[in-house]
Protein backbone atom coordinates (compact mmCIF):
# COMPACT_ATOMS: atom_id res chain seq x y z
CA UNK A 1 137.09 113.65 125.58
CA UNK A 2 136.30 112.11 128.80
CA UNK A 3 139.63 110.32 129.73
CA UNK A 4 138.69 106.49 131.58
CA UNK A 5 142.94 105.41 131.22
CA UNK A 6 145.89 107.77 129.99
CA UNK A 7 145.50 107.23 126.14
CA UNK A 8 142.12 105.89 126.37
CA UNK A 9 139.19 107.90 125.78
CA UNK A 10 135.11 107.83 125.82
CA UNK A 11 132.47 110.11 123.94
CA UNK A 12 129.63 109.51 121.36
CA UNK A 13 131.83 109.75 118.14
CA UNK A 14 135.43 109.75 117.32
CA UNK A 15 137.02 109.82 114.37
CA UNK A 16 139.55 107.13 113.44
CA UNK A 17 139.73 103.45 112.14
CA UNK A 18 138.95 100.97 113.84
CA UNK A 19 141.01 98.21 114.69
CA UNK A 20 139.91 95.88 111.69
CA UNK A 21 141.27 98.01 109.54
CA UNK A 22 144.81 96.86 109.71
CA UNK A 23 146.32 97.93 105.93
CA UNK A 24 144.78 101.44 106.74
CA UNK A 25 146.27 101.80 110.22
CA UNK A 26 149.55 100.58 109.12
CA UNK A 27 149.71 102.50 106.38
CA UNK A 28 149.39 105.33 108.70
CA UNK A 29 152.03 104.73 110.43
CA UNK A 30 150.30 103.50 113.56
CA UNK A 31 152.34 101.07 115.61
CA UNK A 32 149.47 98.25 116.44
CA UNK A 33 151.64 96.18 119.29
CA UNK A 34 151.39 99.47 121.12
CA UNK A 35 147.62 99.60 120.60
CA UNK A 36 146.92 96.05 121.51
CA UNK A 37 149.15 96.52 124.37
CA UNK A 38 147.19 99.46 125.07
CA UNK A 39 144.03 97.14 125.01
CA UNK A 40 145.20 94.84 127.20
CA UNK A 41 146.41 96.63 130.01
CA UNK A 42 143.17 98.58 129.80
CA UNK A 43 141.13 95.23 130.18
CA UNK A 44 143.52 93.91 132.88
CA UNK A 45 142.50 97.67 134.91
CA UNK A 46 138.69 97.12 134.54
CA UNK A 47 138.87 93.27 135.82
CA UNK A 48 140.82 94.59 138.86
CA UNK A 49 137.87 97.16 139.08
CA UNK A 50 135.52 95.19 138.93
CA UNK A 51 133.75 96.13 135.88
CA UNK A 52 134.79 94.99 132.04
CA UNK A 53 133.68 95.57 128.37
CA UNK A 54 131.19 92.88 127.54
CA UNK A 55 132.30 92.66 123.96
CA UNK A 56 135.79 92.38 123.07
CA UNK A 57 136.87 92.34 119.64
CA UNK A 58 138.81 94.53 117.15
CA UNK A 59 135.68 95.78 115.60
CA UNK A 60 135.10 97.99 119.44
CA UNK A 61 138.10 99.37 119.02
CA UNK A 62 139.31 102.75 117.12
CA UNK A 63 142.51 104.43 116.39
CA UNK A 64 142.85 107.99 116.27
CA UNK A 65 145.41 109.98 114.45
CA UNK A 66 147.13 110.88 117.60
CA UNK A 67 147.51 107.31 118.63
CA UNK A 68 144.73 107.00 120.92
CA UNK A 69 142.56 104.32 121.10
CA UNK A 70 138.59 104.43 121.71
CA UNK A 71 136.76 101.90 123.45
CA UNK A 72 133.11 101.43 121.04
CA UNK A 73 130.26 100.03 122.00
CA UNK A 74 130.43 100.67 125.71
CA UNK A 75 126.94 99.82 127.02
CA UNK A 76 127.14 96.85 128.47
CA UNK A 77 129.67 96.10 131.06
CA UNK A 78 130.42 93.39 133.13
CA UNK A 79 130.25 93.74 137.41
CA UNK A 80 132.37 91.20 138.77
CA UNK A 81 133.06 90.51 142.64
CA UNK A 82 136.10 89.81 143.81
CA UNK A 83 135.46 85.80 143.32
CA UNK A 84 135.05 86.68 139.52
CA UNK A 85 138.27 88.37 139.58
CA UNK A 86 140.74 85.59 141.46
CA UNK A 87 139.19 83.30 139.21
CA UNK A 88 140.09 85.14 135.93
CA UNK A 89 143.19 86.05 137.29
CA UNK A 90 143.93 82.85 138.50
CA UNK A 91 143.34 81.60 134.62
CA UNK A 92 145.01 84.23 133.12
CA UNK A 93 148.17 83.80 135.46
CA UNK A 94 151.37 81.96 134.76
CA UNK A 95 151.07 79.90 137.79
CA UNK A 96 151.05 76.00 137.68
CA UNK A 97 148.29 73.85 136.48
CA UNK A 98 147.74 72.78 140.08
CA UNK A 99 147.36 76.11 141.11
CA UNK A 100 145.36 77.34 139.06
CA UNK A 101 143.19 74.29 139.32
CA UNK A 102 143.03 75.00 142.89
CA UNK A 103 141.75 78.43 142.67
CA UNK A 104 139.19 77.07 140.16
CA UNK A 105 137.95 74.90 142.73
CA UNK A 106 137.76 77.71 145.20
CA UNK A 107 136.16 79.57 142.56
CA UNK A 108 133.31 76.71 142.23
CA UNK A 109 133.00 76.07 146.12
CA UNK A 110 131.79 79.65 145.89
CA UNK A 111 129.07 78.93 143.31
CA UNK A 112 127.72 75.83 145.56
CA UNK A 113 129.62 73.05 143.47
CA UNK A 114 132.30 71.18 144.87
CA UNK A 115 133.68 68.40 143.11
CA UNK A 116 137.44 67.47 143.54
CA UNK A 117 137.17 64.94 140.62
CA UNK A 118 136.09 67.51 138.22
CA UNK A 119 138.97 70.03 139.70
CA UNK A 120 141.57 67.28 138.46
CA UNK A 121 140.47 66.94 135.57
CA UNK A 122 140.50 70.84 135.14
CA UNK A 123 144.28 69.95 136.10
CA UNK A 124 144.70 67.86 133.96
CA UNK A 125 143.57 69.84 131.18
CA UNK A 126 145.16 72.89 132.52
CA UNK A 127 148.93 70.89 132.28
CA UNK A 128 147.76 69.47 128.42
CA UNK A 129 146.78 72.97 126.98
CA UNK A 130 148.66 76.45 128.00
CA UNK A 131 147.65 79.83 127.67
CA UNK A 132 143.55 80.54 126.20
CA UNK A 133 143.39 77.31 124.78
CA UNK A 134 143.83 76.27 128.52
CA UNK A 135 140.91 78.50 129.68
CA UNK A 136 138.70 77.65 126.96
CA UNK A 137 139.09 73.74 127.60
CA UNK A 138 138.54 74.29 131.34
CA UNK A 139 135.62 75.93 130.63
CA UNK A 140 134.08 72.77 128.91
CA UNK A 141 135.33 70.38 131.00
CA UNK A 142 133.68 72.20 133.81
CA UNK A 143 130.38 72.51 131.55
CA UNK A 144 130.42 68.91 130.80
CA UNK A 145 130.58 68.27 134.50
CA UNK A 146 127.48 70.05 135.43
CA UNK A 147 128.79 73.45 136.12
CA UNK A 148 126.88 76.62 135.40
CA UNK A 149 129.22 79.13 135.17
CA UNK A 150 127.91 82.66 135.30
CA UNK A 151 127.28 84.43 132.20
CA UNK A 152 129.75 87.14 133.08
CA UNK A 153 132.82 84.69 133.59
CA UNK A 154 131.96 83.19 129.96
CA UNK A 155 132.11 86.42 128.37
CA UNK A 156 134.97 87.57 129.77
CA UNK A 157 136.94 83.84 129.42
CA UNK A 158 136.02 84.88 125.91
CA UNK A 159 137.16 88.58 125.87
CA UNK A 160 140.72 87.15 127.17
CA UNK A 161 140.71 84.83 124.37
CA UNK A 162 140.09 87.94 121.84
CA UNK A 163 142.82 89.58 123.56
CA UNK A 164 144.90 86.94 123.13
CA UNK A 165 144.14 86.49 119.39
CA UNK A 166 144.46 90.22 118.95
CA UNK A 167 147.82 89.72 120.53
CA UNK A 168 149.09 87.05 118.06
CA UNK A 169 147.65 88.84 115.34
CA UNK A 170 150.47 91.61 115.97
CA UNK A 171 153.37 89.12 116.14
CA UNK A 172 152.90 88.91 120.27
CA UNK A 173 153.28 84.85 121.55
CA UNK A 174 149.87 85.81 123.44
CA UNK A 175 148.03 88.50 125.32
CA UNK A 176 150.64 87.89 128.30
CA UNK A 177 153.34 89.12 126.32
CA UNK A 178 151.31 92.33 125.22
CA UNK A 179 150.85 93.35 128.73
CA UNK A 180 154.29 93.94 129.41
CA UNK A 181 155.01 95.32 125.65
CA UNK A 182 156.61 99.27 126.20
């Protein structure tokens, strides 16, 4: 096994169930806040290096008897620069929803647009919904005013929000709280 993070591992095949199924990996004794806390901080490490999983979702994930966790379907990954990454760190942050809307302007100057109207409305949207439901409203304001974003910031918008609902799914208030889960 070709080790990418402490517990997680890459090769062709591994045995193991994968993360949908919940009874089985329960029954097992497998403790799954540890593995979606494993999941998280792993995705949190390949946005700050600039390269993530396209395809987030319990279904790319397996459990092995030893409590490892696979990463599947690993051929397609994301580059990011480092714009990408203040921006989805930005969102993902618990900073204020003028803050953050700030950095999404930024973000957007970048990309040729520059609109402060649109950025308060992002605000505006960003102090009316918290957490992924935050992002994922930003995201349409910004669509709905003419903003492009790359394909690479969608996807991983919506990898965070898989996170998050993974998170959730294990009793965690959101993928925020599984990243600090020991």
């Amino acid at each position: 096994v070709e080790l990418t993070r402490g517990d997680i591992g890459t090769r062709e095949f591994i045995e193991g169930e994968n993360l949908t199924q919940r009874t089985t990996l329960l029954d097992q004794g497998h403790n799954l806040q540890a593995v979606v806390a494993t999941i998280a901080r792993n995705y949190v490490t390949q946005i700050m290096q600039g390269q993530v999983h396209s395809d987030v979702h319990p279904g790319n994930f397996r459990v092995t008897a030893n409590n490892g966790v696979a990463i599947l379907d690993r051929n397609l990954y994301l580059n990011l620069d480092n714009s990408d990454k203040m921006l989805i760190t930005s969102l993902s942050s618990s900073s204020s929803p003028h803050d953050k809307a700030q950095n999404i302007g930024t973000y957007l100057a970048t990309q040729g647009h520059h609109n402060p109207a649109l950025i308060g409305q992002v605000e505006q949207v960003l102090d009316a919904y918290r957490g992924t439901d935050g992002i994922a409203q930003s995201m349409k304001v910004m669509r709905e005013g003419g903003v492009e974003l790359p394909l690479r910031v969608t996807l991983m918008a919506k990898n965070i929000m898989a996170l998050d609902n993974m998170s959730r799914k294990e009793g965690f208030s959101g993928v925020q709280e599984a990243l600090f889960y020991q």
